[in-house]
Protein backbone atom coordinates (compact mmCIF):
# COMPACT_ATOMS: atom_id res chain seq x y z
CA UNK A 1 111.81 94.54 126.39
CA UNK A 2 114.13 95.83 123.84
CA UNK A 3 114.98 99.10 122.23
CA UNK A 4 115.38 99.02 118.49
CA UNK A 5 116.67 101.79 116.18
CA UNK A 6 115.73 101.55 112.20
CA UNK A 7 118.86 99.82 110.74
CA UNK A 8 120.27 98.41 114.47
CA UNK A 9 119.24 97.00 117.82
CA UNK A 10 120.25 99.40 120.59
CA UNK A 11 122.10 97.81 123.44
CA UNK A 12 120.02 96.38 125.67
CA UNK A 13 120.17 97.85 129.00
CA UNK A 14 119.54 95.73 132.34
CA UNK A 15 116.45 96.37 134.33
CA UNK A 16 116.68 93.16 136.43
CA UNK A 17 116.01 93.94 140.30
CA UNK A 18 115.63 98.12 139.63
CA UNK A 19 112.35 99.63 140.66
CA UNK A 20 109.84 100.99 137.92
CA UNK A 21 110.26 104.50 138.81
CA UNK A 22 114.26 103.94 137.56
CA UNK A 23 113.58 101.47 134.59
CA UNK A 24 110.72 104.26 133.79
CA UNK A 25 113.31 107.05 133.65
CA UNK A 26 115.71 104.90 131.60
CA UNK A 27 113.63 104.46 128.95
CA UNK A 28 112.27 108.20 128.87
CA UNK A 29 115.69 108.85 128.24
CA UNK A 30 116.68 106.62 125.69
CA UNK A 31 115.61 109.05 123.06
CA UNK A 32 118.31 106.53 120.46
CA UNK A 33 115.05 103.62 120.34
CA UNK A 34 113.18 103.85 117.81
CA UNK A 35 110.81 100.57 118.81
CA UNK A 36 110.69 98.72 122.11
CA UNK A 37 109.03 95.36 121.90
CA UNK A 38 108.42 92.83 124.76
CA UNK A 39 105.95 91.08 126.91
CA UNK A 40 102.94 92.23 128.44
CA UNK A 41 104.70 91.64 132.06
CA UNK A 42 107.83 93.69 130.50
CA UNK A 43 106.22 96.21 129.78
CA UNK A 44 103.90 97.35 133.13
CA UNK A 45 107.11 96.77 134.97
CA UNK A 46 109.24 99.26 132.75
CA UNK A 47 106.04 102.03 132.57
CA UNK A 48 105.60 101.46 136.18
CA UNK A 49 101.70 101.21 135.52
CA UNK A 50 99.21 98.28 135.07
CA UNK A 51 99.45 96.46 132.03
CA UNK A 52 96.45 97.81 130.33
CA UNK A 53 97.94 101.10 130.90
CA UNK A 54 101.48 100.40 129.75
CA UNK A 55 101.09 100.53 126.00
CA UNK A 56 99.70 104.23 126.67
CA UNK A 57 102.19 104.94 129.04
CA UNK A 58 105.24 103.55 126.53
CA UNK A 59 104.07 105.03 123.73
CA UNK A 60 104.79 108.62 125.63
CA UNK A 61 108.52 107.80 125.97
CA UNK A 62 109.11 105.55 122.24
CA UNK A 63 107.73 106.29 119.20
CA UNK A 64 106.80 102.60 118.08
CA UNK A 65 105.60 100.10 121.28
CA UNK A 66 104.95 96.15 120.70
CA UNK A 67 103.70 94.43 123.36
CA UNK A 68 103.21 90.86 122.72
CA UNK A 69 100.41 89.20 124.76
CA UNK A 70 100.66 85.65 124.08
CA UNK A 71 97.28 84.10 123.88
CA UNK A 72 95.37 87.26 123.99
CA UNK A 73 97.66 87.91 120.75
CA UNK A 74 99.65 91.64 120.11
CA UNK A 75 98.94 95.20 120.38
CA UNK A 76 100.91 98.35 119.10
CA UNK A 77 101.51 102.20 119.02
CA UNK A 78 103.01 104.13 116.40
CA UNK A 79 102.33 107.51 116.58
CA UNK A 80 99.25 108.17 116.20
CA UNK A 81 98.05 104.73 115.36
CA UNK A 82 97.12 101.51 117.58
CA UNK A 83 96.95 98.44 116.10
CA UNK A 84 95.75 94.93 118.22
CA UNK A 85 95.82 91.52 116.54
CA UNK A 86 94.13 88.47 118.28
CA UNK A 87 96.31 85.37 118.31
CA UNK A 88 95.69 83.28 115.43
CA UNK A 89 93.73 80.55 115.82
CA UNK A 90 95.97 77.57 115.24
CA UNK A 91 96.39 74.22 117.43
CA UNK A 92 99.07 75.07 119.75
CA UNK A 93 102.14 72.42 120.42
CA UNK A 94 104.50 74.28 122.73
CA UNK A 95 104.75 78.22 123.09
CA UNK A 96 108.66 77.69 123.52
CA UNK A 97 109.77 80.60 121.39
CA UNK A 98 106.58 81.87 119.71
CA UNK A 99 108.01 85.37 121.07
CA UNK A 100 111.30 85.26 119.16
CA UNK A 101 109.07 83.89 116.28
CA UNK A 102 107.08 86.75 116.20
CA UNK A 103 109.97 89.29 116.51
CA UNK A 104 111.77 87.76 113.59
CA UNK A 105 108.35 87.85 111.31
CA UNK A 106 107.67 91.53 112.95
CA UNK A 107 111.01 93.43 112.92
CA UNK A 108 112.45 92.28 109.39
CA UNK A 109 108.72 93.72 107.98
CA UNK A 110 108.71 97.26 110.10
CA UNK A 111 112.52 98.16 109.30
CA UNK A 112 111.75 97.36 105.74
CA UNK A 113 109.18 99.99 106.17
CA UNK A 114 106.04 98.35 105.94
CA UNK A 115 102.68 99.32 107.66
CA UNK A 116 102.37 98.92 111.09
CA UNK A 117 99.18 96.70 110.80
CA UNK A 118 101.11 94.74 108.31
CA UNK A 119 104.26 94.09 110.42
CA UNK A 120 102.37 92.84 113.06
CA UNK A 121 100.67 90.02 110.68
CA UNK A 122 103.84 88.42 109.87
CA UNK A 123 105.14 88.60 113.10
CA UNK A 124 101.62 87.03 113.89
CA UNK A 125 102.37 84.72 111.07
CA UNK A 126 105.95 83.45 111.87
CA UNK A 127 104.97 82.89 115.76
CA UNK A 128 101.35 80.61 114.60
CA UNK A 129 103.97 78.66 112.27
CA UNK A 130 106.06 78.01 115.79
CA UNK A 131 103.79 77.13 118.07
CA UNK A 132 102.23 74.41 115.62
CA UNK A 133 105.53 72.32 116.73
CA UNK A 134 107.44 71.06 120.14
CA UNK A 135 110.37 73.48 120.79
CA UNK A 136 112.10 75.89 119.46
CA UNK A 137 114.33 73.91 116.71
CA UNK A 138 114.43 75.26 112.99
CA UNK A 139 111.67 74.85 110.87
CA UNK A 140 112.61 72.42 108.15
CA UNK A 141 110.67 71.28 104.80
């Protein structure tokens, strides 16, 4: 998962091979992140719970949690809101990079302050466009 600050990523620091009680603490501290956004896996590993739990769990430590579920589509917190979109239903080539896709629909739409809800969609949107072709090469034309 990564921390993001309005205006700047914060570093990302390494949680490979730490247990979740210390990548739990590490984010509880990183009171700099605005947003952390990530997989589903990521993100019970980091808040040391299940992954239905984690989004609750996250949102206690960050003020804005994505987690993106792949199929099952993407769910958020920001403060007092939750937000969940389903996938989109679009014939799926390859999955190679629909994550990136969606963070570079999602995070130019939330720093430019847009809705929560409406961040997600063109996250949502940018990762259906992805997935309708092999790889992760630009899209051209």
């Amino acid at each position: 998962m990564r921390p993001y600050r309005r205006g700047r990523a914060v570093p990302r620091q390494h949680f490979a091979g730490q247990s979740p009680e210390a990548t739990t603490g590490a984010i509880a501290h990183d009171s700099a992140a605005d947003l952390l956004a990530g997989g589903q896996a990521e993100a019970a590993v980091l808040a040391g719970v299940s992954a239905d739990q984690s989004l609750a769990a996250l949102a206690t430590m960050v003020p804005v949690v994505v987690i993106k579920r792949g199929p099952a589509g993407v769910v958020a917190s920001g403060g007092s809101e939750t937000v969940e979109r389903p996938a989109l239903d679009v014939d799926v080539v390859d999955t190679t990079g629909a994550g990136d896709a969606f963070s570079a629909g999602f995070l130019p739409a939330w720093l430019a302050g847009m809705p929560l809800a409406a961040a997600l969609d063109a996250g949502q949107d940018l990762a259906a466009r992805a997935v309708g072709r092999v790889g992760a090469s630009p899209m051209v034309g």
